[in-house]
Protein backbone atom coordinates (compact mmCIF):
# COMPACT_ATOMS: atom_id res chain seq x y z
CA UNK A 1 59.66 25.39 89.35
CA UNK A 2 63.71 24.99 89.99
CA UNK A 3 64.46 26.82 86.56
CA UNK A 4 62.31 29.94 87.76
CA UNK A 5 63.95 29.59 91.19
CA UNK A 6 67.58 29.92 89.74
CA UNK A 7 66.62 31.97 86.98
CA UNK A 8 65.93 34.75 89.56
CA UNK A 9 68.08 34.38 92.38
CA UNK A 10 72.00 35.34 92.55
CA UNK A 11 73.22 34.81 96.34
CA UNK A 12 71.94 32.02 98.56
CA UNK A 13 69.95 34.25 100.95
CA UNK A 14 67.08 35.48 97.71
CA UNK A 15 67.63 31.48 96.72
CA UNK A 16 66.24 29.91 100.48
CA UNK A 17 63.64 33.18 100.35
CA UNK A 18 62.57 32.46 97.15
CA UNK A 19 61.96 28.95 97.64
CA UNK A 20 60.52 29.10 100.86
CA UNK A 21 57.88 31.48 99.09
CA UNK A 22 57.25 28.79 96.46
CA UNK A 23 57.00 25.95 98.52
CA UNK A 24 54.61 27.95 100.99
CA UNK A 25 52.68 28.85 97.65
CA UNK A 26 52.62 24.84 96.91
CA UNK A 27 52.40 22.70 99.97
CA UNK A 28 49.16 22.28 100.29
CA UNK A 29 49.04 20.77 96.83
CA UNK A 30 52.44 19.01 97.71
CA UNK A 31 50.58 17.45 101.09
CA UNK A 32 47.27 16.28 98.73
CA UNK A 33 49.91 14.17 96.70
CA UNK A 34 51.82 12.76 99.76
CA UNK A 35 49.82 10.07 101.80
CA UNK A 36 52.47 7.83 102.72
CA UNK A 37 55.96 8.31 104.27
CA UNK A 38 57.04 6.90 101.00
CA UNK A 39 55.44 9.75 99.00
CA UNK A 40 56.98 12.43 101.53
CA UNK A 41 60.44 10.90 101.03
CA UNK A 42 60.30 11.23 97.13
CA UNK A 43 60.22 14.60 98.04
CA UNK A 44 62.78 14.75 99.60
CA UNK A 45 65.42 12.48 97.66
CA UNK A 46 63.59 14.91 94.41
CA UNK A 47 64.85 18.31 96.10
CA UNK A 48 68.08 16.26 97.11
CA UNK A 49 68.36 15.62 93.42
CA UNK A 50 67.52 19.29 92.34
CA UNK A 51 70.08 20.13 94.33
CA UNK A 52 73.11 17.55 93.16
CA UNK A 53 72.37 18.89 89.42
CA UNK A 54 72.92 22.77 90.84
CA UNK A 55 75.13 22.42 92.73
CA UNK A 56 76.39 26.01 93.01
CA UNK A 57 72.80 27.03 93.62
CA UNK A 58 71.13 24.74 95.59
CA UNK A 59 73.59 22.55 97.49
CA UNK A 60 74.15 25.20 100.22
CA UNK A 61 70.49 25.69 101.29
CA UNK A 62 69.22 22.21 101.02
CA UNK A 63 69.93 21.80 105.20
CA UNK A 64 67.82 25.12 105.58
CA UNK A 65 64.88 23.58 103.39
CA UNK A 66 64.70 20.45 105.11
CA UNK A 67 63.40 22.14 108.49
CA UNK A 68 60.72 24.34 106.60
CA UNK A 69 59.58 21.70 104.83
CA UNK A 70 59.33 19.72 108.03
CA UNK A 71 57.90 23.05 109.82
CA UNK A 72 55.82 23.14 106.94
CA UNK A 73 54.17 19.78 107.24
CA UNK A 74 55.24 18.78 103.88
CA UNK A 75 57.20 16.12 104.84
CA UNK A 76 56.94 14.58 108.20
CA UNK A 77 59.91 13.50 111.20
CA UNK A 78 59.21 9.80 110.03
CA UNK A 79 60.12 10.43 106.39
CA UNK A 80 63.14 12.69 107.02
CA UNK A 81 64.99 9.90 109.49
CA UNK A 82 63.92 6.89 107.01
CA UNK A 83 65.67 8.90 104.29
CA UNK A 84 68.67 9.71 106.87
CA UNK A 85 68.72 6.49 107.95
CA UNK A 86 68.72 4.23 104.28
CA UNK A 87 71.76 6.65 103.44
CA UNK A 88 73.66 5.47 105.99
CA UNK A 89 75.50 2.73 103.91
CA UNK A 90 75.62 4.56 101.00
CA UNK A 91 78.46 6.15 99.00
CA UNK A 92 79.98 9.43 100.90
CA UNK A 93 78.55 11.00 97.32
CA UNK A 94 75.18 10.36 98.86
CA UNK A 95 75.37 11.58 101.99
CA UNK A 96 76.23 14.88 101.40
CA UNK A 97 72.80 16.63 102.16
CA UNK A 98 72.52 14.24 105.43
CA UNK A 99 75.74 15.13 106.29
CA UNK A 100 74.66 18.94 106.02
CA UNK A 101 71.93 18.21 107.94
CA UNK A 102 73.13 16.29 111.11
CA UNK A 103 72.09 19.37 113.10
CA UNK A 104 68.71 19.16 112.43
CA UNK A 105 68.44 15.03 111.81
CA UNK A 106 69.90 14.50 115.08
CA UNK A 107 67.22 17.38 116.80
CA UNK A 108 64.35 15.00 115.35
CA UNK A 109 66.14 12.16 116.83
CA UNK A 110 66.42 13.47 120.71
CA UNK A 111 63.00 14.44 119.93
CA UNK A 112 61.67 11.38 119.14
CA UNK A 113 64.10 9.35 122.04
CA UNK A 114 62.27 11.83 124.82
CA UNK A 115 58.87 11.31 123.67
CA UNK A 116 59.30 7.45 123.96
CA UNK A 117 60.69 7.78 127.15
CA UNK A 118 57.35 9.93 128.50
């Protein structure tokens, strides 16, 4: 899947359409494989992967694709702030794509703190 998505894409706007048209064309098949919170997060630490090896290609999108995958109930709010949260004493190298993502991780938090307080 990630050497077809590169293969065809050249600026980062066709890269995050691209893959938001494969992962729309897999998630159902993605969701029949994840039952756990466990299972979701390999997802995410595999696309978080996908993207340290491209770098150039991936590494800019990867805060875009964690909301559609979230919007896409691929992976769920509890798997995306376990990840964010275990990387939280790891090396800076490893907290890139949380770092790129505090937008959105923090969202999910002030979602989650209101709906406690209701």
């Amino acid at each position: 899947m990630r050497s077809a998505l590169v293969a065809a894409q050249s600026t980062n706007g066709s890269l995050l359409k691209t893959t938001a048209e494969a992962l729309g064309k897999w998630k159902d098949l993605l969701r029949n494989y994840t039952k756990s919170v466990d299972e979701e997060m390999e997802i995410l630490l595999k696309f978080e992967e996908m993207c340290q090896e491209t770098t150039k290609e991936f590494s800019p999108i990867f805060s875009k694709i964690l909301p559609y995958l979230y919007d896409k109930e691929v992976v769920s709010e509890d798997a995306i702030l376990r990840w964010a949260q275990e990387k939280e004493n790891a090396d800076e190298s490893d907290k890139v794509f949380v770092k790129q993502s505090a937008a959105f991780i923090q969202w999910l938090n002030e979602a989650e703190e209101e709906e406690e307080d209701e």
